[in-house]
Protein backbone atom coordinates (compact mmCIF):
# COMPACT_ATOMS: atom_id res chain seq x y z
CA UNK A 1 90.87 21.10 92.63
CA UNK A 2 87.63 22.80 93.88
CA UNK A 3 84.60 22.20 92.01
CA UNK A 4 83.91 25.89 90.96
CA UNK A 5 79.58 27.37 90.78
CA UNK A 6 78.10 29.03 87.87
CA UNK A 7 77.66 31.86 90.22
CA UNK A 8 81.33 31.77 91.55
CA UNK A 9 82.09 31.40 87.57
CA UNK A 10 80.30 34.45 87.15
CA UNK A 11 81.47 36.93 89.74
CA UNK A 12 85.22 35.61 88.89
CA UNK A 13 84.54 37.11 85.38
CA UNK A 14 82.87 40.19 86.37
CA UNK A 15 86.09 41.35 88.51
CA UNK A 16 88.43 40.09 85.67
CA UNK A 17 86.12 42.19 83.62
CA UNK A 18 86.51 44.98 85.77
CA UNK A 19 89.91 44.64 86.23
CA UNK A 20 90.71 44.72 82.35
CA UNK A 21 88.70 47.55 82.01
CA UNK A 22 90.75 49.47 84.68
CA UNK A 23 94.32 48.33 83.02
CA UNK A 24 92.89 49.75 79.20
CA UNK A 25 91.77 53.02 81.52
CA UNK A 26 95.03 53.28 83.05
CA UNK A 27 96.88 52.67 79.40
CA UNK A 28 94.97 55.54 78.49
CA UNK A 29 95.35 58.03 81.22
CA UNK A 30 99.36 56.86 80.81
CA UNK A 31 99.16 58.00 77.02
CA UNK A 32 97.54 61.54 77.39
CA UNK A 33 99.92 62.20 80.36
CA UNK A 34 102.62 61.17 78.15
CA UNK A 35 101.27 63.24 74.83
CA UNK A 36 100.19 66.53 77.58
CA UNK A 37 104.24 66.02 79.05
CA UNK A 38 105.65 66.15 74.84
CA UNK A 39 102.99 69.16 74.31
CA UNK A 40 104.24 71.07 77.36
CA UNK A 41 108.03 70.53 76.68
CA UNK A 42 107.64 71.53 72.90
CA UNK A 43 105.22 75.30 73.99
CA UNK A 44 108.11 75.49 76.62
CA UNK A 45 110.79 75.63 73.83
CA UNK A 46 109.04 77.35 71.41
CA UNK A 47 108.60 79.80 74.29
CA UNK A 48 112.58 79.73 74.96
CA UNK A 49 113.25 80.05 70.91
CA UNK A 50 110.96 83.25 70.99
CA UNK A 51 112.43 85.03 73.96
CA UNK A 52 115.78 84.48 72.64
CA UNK A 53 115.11 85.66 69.40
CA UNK A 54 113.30 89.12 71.06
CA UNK A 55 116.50 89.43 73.36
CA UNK A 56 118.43 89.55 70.53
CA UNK A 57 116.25 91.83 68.31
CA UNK A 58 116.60 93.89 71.19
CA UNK A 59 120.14 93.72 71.63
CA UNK A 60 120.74 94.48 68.17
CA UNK A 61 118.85 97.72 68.37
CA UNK A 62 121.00 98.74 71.41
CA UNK A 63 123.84 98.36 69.42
């Protein structure tokens, strides 16, 4: 095994240090991606639900 420096000890802590802070970042960045994709796919059928129900209004009126 090689015999290892304080400072070696050191900058081998700092990179795993900024290495877990990158992985809790990208955790993150996953999660709001995932909760903007949900938000978009529920405005997107509340969207659909309202058109159909105006088409339908409107349809009825035709009638």
């Amino acid at each position: 095994m090689v015999p290892v420096t304080g400072k070696v000890q050191v900058g081998l802590a700092a990179a795993a240090a900024v290495f877990a802070v990158g992985e809790v970042d990208s955790l993150c960045l996953g999660a709001f991606i995932a909760v903007e994709g949900f938000a978009l796919l529920f405005f997107l059928s509340l969207a659909a639900w309202i058109a159909v129900g105006i088409w339908r209004w409107r349809r009825e009126d035709g009638k």
